[in-house]
N, C-alpha and C. Protein backbone atom coordinates (compact mmCIF):
# COMPACT_ATOMS: atom_id res chain seq x y z
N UNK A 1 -1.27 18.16 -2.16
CA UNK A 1 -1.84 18.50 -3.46
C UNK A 1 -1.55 17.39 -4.47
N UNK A 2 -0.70 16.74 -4.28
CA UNK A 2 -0.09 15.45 -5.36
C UNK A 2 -1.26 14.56 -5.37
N UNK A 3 -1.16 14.06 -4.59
CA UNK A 3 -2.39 13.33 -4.20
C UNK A 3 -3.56 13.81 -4.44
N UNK A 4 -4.36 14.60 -4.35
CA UNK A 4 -5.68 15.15 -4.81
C UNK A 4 -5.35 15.19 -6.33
N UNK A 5 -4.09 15.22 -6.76
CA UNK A 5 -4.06 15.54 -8.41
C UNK A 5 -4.28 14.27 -8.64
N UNK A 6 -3.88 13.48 -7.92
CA UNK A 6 -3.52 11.69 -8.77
C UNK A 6 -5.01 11.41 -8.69
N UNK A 7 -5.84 11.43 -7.67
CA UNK A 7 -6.78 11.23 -6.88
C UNK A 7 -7.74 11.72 -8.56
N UNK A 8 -7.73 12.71 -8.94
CA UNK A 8 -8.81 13.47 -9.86
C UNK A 8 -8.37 12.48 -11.50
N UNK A 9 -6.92 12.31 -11.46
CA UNK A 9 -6.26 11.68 -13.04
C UNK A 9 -7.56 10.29 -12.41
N UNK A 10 -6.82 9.51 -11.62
CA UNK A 10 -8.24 7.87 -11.50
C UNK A 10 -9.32 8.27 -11.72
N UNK A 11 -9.68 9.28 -11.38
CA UNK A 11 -11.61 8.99 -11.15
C UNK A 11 -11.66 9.62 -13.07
N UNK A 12 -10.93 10.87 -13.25
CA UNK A 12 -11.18 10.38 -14.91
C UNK A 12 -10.79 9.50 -15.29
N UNK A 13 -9.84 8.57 -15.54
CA UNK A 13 -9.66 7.33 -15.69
C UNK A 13 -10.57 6.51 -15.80
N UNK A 14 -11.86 6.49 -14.95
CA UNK A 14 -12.54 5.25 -14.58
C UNK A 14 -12.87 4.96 -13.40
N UNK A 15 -12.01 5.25 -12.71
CA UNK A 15 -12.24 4.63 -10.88
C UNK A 15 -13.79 5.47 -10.62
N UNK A 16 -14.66 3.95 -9.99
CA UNK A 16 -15.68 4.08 -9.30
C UNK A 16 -15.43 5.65 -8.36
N UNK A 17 -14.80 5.48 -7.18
CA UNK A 17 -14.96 6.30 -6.19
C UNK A 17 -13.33 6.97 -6.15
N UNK A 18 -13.28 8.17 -5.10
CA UNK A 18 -11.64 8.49 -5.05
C UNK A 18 -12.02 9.24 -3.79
N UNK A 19 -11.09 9.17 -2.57
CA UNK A 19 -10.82 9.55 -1.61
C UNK A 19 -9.01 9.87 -1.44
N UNK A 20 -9.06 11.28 -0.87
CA UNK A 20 -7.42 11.61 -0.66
C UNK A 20 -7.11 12.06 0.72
N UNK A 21 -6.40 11.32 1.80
CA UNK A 21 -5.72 11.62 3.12
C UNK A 21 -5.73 11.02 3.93
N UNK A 22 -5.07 11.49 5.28
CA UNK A 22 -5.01 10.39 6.48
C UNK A 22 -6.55 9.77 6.76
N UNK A 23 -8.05 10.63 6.67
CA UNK A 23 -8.93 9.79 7.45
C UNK A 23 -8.69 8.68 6.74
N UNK A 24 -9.35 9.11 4.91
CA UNK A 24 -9.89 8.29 4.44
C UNK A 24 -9.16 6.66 4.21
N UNK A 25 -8.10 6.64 4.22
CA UNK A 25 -7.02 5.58 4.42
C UNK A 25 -7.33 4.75 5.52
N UNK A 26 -7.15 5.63 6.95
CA UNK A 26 -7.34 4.88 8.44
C UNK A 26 -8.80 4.23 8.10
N UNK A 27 -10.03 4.79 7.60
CA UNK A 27 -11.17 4.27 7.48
C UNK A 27 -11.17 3.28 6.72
N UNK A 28 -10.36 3.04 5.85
CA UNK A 28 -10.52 1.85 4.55
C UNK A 28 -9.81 0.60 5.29
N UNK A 29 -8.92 1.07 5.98
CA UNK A 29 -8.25 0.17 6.38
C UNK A 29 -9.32 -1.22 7.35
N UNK A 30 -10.41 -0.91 7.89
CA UNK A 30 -11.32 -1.45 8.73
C UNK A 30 -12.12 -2.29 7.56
N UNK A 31 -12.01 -1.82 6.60
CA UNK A 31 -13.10 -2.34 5.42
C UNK A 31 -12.56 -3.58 4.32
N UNK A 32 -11.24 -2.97 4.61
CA UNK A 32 -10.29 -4.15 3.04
C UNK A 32 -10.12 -5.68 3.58
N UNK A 33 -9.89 -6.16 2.08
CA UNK A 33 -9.57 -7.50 2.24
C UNK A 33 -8.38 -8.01 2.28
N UNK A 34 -7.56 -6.60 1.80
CA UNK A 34 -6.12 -7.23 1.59
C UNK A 34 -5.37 -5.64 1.69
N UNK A 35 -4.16 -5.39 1.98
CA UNK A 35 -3.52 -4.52 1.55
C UNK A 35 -2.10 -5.01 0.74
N UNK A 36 -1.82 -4.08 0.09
CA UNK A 36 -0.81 -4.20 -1.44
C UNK A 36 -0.16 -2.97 -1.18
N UNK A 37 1.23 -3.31 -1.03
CA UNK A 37 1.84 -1.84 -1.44
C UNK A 37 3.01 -2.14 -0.81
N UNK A 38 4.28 -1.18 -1.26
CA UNK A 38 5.48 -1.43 -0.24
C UNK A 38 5.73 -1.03 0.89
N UNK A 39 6.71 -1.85 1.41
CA UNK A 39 6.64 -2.03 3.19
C UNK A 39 7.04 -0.78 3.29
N UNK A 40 6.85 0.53 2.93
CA UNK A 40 7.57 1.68 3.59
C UNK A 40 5.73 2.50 3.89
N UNK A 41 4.70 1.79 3.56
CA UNK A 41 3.44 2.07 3.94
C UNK A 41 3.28 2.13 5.41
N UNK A 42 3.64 0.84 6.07
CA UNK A 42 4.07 0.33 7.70
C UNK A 42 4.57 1.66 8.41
N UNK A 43 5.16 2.35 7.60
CA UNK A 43 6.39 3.20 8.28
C UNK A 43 5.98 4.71 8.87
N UNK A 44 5.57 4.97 9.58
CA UNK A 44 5.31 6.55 10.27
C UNK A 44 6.59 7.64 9.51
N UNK A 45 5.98 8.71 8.96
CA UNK A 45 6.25 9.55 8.27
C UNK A 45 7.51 9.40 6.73
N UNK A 46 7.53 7.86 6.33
CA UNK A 46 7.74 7.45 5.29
C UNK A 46 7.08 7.99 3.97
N UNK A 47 7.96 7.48 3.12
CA UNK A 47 7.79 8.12 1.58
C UNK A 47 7.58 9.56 1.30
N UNK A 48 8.71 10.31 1.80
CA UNK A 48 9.02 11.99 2.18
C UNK A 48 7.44 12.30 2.48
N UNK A 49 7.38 11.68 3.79
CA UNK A 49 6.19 12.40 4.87
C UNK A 49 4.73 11.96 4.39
N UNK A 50 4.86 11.06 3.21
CA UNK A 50 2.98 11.34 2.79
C UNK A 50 2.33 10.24 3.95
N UNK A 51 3.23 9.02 4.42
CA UNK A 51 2.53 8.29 4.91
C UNK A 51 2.74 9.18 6.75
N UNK A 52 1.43 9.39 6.86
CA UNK A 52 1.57 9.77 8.52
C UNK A 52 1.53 8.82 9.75
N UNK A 53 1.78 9.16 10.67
CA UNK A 53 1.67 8.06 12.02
C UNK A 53 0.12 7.91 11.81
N UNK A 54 -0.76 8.22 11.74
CA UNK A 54 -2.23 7.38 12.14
C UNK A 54 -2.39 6.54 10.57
N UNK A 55 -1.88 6.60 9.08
CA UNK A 55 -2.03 5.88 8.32
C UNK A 55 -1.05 4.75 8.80
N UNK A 56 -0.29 5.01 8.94
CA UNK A 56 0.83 3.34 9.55
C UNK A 56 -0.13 2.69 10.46
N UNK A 57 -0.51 3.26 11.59
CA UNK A 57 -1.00 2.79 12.32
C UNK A 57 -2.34 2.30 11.65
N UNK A 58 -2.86 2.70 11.37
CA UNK A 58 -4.06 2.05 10.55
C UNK A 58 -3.87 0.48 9.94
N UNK A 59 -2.85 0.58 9.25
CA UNK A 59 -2.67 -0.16 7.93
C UNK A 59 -1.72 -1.21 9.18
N UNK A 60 -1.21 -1.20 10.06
CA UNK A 60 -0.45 -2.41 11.07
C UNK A 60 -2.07 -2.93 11.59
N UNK A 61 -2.15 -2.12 12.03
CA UNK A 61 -3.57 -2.89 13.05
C UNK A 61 -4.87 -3.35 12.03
N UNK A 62 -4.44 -3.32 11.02
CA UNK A 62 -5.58 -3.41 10.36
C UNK A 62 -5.68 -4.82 10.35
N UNK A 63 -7.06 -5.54 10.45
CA UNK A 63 -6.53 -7.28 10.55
C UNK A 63 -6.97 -8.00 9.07
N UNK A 64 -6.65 -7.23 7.85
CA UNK A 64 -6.57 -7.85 6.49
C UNK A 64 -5.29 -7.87 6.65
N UNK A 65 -4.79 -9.07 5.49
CA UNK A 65 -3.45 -9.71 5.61
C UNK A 65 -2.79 -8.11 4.77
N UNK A 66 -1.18 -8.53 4.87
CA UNK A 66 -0.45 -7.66 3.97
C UNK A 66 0.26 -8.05 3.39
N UNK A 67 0.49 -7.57 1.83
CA UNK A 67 0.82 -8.26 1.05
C UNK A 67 2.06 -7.30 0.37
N UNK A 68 3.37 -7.04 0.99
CA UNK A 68 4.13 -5.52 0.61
C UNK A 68 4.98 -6.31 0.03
N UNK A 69 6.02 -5.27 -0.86
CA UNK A 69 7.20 -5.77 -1.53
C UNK A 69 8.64 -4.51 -1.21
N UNK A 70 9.28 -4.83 -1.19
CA UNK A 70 10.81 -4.61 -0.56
C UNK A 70 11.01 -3.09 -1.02
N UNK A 71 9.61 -2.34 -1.08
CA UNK A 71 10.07 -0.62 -2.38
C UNK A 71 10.22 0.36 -0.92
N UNK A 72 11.25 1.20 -1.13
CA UNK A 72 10.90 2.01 -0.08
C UNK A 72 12.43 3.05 -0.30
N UNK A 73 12.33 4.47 -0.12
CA UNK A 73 13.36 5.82 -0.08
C UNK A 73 13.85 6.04 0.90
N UNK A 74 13.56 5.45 1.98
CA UNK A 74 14.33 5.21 3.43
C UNK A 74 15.89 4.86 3.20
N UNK A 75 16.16 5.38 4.05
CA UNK A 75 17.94 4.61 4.64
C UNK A 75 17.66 3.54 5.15
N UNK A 76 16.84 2.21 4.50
CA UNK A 76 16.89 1.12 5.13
C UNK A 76 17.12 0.04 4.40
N UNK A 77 18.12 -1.26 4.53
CA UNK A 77 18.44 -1.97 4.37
C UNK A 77 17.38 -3.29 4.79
N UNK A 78 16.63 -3.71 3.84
CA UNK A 78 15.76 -5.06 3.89
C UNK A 78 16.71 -6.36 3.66
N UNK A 79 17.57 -6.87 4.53
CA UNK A 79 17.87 -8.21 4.40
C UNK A 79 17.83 -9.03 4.18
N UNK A 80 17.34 -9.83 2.81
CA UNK A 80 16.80 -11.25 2.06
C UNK A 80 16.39 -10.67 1.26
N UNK A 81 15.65 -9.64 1.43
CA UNK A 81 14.75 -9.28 0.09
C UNK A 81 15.27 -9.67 -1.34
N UNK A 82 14.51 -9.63 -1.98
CA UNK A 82 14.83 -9.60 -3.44
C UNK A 82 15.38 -8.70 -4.21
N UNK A 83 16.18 -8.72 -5.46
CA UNK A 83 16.61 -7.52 -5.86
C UNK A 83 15.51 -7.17 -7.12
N UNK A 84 14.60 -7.77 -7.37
CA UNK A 84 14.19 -7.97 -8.53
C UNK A 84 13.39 -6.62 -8.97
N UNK A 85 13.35 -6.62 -10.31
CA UNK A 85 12.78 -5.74 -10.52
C UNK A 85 11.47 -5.53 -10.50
N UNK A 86 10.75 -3.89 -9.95
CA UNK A 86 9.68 -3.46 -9.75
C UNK A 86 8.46 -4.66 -10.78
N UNK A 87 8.48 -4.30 -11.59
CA UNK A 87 7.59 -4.90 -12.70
C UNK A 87 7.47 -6.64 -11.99
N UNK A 88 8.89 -6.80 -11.63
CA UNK A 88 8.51 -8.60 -11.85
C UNK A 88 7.84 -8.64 -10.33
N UNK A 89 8.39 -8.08 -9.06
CA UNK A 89 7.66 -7.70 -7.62
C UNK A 89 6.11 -7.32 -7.93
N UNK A 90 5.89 -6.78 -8.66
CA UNK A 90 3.85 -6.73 -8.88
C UNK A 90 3.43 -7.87 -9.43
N UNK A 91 4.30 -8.46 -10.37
CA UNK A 91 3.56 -9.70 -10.93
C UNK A 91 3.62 -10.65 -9.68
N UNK A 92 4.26 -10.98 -9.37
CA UNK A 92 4.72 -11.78 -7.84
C UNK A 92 3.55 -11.54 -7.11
N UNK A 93 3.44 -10.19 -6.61
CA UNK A 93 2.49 -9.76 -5.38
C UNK A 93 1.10 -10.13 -6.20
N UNK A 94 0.50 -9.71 -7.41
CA UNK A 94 -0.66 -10.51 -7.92
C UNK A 94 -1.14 -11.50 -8.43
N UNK A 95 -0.30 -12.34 -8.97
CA UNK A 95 -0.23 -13.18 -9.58
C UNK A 95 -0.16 -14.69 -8.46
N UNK A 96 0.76 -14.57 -7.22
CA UNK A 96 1.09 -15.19 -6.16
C UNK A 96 0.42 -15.55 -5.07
N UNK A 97 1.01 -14.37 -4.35
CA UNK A 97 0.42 -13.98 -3.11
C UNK A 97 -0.97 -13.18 -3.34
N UNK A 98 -1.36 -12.53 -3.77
CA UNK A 98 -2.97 -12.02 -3.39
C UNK A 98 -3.33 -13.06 -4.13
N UNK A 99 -3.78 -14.04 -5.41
CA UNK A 99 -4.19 -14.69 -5.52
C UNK A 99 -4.73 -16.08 -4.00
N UNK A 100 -3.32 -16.18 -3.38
CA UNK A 100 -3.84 -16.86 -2.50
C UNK A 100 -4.48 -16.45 -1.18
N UNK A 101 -3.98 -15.14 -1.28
CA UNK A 101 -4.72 -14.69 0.66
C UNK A 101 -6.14 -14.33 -0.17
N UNK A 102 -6.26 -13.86 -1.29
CA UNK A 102 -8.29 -14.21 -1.77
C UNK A 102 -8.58 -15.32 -1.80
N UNK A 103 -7.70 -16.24 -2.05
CA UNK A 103 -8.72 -17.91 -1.91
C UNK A 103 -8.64 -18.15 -0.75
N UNK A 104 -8.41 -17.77 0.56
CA UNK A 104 -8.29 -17.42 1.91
C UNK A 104 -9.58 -17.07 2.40
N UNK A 105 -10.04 -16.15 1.93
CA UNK A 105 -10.78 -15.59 2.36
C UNK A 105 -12.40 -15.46 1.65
């Protein structure tokens, strides 16, 4: 239900289109140019359960590059990562890196 709520706040917002759940995710995944988001997306039943095994799986096999940053509620320890803060990790991920995997492509 979170999701269908967030899903309804964007499309008033503005957003063109809005889709909420496992298909519509696995399906986008075949279509994008890039994915954005933190590495706990990768993860089968991550971020208390929303991400499911066929969205992980989607979003690994998907052959647009990935472009994640170190966010994740897991008991897991990312090794090198950065400590930096959220805010400055999005500027990074857009400003950086998707800038260049779009001139990539």
């Amino acid at each position: 239900a979170t999701n269908a709520v967030a899903t309804a706040q964007m499309l008033r917002a503005g957003a063109n289109r809005g889709a909420t759940g496992e298909n519509p995710v696995a399906r986008a995944m075949t279509l994008v140019d890039a994915v954005l988001g933190p590495v706990a997306i990768t993860w089968p039943h991550a971020m208390m359960g929303e991400v499911t095994p066929r969205m992980a799986e989607a979003i690994n096999l998907s052959r647009a590059p990935k472009i994640l940053i170190p966010l994740h509620q897991e008991s897991v320890v990312l090794v090198g990562s950065s400590m930096e803060p959220l805010p400055h990790l999005i500027d990074i991920m857009l400003n950086k890196n998707l800038k260049e995997v779009l001139g990539n492509v």
